[in-house]
C-alpha atoms as a PDB file:
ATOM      1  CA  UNK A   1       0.000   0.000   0.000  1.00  0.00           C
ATOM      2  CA  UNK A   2       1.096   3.377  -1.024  1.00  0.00           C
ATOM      3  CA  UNK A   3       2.467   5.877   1.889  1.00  0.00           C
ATOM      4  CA  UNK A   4       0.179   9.389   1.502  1.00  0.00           C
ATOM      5  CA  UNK A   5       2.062  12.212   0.997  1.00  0.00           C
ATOM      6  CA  UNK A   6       2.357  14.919   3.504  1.00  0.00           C
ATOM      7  CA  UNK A   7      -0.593  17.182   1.188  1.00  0.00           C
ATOM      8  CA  UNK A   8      -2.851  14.172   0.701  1.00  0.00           C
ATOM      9  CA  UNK A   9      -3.038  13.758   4.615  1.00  0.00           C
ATOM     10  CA  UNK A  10      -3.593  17.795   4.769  1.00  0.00           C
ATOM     11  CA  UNK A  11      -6.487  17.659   1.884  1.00  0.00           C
ATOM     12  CA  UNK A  12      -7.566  14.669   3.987  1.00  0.00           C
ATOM     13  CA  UNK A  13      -7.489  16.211   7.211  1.00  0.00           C
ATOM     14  CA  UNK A  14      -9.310  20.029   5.845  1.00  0.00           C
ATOM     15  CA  UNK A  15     -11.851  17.845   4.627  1.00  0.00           C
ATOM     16  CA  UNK A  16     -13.392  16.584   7.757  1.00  0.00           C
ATOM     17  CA  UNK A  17     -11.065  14.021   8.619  1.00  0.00           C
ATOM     18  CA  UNK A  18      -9.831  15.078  11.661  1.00  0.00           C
ATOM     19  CA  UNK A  19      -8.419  11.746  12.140  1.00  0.00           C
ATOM     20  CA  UNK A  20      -5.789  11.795   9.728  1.00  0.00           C
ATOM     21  CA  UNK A  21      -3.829  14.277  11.275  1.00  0.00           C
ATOM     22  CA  UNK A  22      -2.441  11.391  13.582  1.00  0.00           C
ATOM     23  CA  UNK A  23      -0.415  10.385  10.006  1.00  0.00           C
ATOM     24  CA  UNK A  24       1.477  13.320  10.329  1.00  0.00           C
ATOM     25  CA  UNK A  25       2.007  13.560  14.023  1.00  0.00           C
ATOM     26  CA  UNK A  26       3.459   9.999  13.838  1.00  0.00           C
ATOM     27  CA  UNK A  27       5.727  10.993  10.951  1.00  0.00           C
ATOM     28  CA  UNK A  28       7.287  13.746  12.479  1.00  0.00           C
ATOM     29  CA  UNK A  29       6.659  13.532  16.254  1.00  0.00           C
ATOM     30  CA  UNK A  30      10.517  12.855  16.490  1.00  0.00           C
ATOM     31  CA  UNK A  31      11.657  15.504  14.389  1.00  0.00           C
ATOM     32  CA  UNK A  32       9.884  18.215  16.076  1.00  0.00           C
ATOM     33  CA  UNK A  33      11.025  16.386  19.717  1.00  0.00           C
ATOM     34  CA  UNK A  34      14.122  16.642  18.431  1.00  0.00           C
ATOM     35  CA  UNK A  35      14.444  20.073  17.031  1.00  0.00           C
ATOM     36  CA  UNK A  36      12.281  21.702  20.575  1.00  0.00           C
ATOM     37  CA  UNK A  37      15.725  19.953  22.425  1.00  0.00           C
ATOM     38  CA  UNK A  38      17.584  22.195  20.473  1.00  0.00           C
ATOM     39  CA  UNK A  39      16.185  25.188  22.531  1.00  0.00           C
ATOM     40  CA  UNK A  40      15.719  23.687  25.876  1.00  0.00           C
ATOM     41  CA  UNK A  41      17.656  21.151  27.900  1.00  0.00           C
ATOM     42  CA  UNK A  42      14.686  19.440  29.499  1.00  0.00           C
ATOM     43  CA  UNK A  43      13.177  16.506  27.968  1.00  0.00           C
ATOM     44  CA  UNK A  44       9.280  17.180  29.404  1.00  0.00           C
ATOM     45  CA  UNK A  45       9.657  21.155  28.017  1.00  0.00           C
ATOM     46  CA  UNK A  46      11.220  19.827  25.029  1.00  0.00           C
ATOM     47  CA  UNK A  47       7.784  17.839  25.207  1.00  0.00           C
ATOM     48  CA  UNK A  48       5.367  20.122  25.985  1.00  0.00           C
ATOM     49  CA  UNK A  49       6.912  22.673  23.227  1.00  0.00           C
ATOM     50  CA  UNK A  50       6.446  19.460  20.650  1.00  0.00           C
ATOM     51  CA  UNK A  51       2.527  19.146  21.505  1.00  0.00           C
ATOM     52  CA  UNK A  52       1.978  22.952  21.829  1.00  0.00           C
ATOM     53  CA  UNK A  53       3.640  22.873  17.999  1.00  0.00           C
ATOM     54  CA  UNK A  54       1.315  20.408  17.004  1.00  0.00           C
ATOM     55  CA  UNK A  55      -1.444  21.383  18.387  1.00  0.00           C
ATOM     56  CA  UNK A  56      -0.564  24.824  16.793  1.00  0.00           C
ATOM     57  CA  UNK A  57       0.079  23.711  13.390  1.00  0.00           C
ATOM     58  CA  UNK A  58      -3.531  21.603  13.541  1.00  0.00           C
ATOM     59  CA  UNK A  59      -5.446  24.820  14.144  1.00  0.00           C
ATOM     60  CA  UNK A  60      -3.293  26.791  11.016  1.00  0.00           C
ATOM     61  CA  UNK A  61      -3.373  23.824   9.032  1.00  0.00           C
ATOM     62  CA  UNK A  62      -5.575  25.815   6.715  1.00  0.00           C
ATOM     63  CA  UNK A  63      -2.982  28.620   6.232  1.00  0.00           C
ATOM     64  CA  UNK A  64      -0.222  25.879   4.727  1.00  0.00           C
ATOM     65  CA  UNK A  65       0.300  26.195   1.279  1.00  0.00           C
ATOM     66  CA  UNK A  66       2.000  23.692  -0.501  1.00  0.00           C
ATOM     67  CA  UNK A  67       5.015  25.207  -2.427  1.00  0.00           C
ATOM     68  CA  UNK A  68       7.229  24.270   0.429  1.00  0.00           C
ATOM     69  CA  UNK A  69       7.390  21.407   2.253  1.00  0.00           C
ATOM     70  CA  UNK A  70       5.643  20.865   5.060  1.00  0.00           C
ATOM     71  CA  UNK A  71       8.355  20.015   7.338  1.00  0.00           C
ATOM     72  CA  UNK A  72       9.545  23.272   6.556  1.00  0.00           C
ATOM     73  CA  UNK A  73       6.476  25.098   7.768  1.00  0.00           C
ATOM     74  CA  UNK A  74       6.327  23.291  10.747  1.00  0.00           C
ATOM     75  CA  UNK A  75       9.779  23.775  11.890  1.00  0.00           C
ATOM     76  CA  UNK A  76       8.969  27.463  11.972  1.00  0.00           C
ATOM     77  CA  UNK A  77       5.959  26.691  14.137  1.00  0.00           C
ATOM     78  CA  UNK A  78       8.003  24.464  16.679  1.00  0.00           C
ATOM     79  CA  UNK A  79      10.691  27.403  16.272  1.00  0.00           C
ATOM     80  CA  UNK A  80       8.255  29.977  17.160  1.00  0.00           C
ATOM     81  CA  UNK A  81       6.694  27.917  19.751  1.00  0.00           C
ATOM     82  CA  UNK A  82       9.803  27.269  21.663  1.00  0.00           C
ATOM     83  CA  UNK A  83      11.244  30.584  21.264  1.00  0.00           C
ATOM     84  CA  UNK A  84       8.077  32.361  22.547  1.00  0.00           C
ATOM     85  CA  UNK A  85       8.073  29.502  25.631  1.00  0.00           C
ATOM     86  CA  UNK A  86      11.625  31.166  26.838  1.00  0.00           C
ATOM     87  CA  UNK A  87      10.544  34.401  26.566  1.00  0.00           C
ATOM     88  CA  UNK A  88       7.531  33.614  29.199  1.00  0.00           C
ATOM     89  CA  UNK A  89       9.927  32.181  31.616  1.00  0.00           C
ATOM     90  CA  UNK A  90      12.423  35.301  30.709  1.00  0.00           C
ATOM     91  CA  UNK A  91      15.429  32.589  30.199  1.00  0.00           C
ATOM     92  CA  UNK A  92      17.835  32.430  27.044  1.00  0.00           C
ATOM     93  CA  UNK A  93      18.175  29.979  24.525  1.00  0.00           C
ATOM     94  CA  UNK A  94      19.838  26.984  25.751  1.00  0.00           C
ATOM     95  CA  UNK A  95      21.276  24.204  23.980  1.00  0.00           C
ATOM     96  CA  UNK A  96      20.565  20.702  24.936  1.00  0.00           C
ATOM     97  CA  UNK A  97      23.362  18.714  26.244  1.00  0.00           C
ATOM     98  CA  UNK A  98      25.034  16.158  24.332  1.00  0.00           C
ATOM     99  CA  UNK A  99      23.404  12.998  25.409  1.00  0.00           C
ATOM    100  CA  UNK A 100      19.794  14.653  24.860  1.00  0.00           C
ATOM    101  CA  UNK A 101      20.485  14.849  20.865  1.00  0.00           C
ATOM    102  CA  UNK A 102      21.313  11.551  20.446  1.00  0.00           C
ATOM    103  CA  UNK A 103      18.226  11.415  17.943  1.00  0.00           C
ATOM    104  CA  UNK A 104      19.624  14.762  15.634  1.00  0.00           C
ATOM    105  CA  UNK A 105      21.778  12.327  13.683  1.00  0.00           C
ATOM    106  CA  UNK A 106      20.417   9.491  13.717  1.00  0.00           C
ATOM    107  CA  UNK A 107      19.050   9.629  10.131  1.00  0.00           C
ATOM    108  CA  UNK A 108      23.224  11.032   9.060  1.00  0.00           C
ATOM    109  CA  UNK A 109      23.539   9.424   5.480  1.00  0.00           C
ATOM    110  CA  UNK A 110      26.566   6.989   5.953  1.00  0.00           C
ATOM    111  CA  UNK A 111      27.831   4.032   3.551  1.00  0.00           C
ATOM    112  CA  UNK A 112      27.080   1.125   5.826  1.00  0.00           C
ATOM    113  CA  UNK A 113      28.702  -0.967   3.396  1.00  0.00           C
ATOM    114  CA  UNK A 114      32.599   0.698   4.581  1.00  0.00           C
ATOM    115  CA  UNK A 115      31.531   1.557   8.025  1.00  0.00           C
ATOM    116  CA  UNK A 116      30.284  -0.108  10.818  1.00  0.00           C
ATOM    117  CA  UNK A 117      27.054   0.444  13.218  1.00  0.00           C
ATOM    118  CA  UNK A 118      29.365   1.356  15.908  1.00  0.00           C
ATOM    119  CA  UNK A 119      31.824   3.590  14.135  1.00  0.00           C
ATOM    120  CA  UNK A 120      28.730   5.019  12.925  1.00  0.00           C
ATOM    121  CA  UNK A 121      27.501   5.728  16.459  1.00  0.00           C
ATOM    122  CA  UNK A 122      30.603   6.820  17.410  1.00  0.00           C
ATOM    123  CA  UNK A 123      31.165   9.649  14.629  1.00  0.00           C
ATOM    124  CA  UNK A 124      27.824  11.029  15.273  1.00  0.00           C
ATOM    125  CA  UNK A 125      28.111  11.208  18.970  1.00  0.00           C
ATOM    126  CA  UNK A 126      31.306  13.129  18.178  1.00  0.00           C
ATOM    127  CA  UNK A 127      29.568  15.388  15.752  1.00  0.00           C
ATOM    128  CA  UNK A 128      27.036  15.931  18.279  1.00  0.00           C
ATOM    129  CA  UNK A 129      28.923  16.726  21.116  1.00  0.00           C
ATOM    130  CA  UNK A 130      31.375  19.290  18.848  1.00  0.00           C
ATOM    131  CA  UNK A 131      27.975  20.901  17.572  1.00  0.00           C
ATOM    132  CA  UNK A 132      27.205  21.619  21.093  1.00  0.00           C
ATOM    133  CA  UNK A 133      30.085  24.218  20.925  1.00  0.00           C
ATOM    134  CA  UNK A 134      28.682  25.613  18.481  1.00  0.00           C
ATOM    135  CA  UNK A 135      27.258  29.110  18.783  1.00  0.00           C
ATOM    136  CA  UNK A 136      23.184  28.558  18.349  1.00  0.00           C
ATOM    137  CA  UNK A 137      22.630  29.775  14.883  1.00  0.00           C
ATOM    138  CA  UNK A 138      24.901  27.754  13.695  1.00  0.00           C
ATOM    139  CA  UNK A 139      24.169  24.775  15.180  1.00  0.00           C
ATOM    140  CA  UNK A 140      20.660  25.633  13.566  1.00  0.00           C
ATOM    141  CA  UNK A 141      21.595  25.853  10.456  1.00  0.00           C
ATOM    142  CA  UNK A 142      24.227  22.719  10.491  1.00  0.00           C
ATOM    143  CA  UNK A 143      20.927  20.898  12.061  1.00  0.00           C
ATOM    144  CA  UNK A 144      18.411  22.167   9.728  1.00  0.00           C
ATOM    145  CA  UNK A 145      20.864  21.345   6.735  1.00  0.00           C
ATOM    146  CA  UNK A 146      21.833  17.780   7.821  1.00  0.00           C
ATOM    147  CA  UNK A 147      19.231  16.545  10.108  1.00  0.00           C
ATOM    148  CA  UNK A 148      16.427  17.712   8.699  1.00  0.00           C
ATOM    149  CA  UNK A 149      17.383  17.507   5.095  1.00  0.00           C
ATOM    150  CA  UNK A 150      16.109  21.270   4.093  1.00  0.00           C
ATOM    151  CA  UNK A 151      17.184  23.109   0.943  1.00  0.00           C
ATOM    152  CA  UNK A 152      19.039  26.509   1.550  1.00  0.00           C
ATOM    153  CA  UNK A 153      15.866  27.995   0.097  1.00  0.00           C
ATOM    154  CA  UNK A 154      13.654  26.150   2.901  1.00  0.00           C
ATOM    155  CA  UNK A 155      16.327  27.475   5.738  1.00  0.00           C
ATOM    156  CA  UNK A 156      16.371  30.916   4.529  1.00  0.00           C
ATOM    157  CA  UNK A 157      12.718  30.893   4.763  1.00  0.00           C
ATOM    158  CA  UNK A 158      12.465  29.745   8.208  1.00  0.00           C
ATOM    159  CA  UNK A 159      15.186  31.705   9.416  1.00  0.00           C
ATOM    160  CA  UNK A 160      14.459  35.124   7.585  1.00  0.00           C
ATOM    161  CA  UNK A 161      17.033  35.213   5.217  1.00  0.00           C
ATOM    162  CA  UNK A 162      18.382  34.889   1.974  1.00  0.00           C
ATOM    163  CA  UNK A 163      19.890  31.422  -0.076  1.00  0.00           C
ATOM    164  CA  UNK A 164      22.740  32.876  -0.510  1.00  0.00           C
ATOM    165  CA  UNK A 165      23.017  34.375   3.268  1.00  0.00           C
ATOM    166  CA  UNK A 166      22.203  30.287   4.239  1.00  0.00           C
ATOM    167  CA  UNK A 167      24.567  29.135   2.114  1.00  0.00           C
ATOM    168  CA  UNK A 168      27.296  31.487   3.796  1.00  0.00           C
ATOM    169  CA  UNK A 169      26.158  30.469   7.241  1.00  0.00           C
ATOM    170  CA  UNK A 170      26.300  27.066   6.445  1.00  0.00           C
ATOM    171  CA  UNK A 171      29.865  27.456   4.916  1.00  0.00           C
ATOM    172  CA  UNK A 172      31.012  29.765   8.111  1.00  0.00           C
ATOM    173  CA  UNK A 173      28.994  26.938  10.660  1.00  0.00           C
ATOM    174  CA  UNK A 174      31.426  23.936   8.446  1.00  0.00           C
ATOM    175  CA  UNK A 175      34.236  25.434   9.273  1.00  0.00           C
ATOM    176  CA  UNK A 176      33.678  26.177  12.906  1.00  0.00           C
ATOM    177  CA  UNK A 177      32.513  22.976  13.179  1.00  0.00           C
ATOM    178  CA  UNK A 178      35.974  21.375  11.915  1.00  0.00           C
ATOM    179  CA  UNK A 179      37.750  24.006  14.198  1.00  0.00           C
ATOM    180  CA  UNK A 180      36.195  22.431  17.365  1.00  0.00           C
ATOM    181  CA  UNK A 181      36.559  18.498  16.114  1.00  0.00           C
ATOM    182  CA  UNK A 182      40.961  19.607  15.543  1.00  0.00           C
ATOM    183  CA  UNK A 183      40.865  21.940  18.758  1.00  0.00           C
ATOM    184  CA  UNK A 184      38.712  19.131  21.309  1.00  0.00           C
ATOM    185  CA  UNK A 185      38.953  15.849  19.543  1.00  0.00           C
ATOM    186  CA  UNK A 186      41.871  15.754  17.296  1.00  0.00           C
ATOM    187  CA  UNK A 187      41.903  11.769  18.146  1.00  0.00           C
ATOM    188  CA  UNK A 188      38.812  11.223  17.449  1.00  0.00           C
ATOM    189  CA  UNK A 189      38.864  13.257  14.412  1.00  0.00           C
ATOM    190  CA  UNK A 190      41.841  10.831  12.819  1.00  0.00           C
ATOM    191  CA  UNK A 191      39.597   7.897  13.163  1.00  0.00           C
ATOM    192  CA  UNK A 192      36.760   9.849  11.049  1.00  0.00           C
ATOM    193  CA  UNK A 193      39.046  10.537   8.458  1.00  0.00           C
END
């Protein structure tokens, strides 16, 4: 049987069938859990943010229009929704500690065929833990990029900004990114080489 696409669900779902909507929670319940842990370093907030999100993005599911994906559109609600949840308790942003992300690269397109499970696990816990030094926006971006597979067109609309800004970000967040693997882990980076 055929998987429905994300805008067959929505059609679906504006047509009465409430119901339906569970389709798309399931699909992305663990990228939106994921991405609220990049703002907050508790799991039940990182929770609460991900229900508020889709409880949000239920109610304005009539205001999505298809020309960009619709992971896209909801990362800017579960963005916006986590974002305006610090502001009401007047803290900053805080990035989740390294053993809370261990689902952000889960889904990191490897060659299983000349690397094993474990090496695998072991590069992206590295990655993970290096991103984490990261200023935010960067880490955004390198997550938005990788993780959740968006276009520099997608990223520049749910950040506010340009491709070619994105793509400058993304080149600037790279680099940093191999700064702090040779500066903290320069073991650890030979073995990923």
């Amino acid at each position: 049987m055929r998987q429905l696409e994300d805008t067959e669900i929505i059609k679906l779902v504006l047509q009465g069938q409430q119901a339906q909507y569970g389709l798309l929670v399931a699909r992305y319940q663990h990228f939106v859990f994921t991405l609220a842990l990049r703002f907050v370093k508790n799991r039940e907030e990182a929770e609460e943010i991900a229900q508020d999100a889709f409880v949000k993005a239920y109610r304005c599911l009539s205001d999505y229009r298809a020309e960009g994906k619709f992971s896209t559109w909801l990362y800017t609600i579960v963005r916006t929704t986590a974002l305006s949840t610090l502001r009401t308790r007047k803290g900053n942003v805080i990035l989740a500690e390294p053993e809370q992300l261990n689902a952000v690269f889960e889904n990191q397109n490897t060659n299983t065929a000349t690397v094993s499970i474990t090496e695998q696990r072991s590069q992206q816990d590295l990655i993970r833990k290096a991103i984490n030094y990261l200023p935010e926006t960067d880490a955004q971006v390198l997550t938005l990029f990788y993780t959740a597979e968006q276009s520099l067109e997608e990223i520049g609309l749910i950040l506010g900004l340009n491709a070619n800004h994105v793509k400058v970000r993304l080149f600037r967040a790279r680099q940093k990114l191999r700064d702090v693997l040779e500066t903290k882990y320069p073991n650890e980076l030979k073995h990923l080489k």
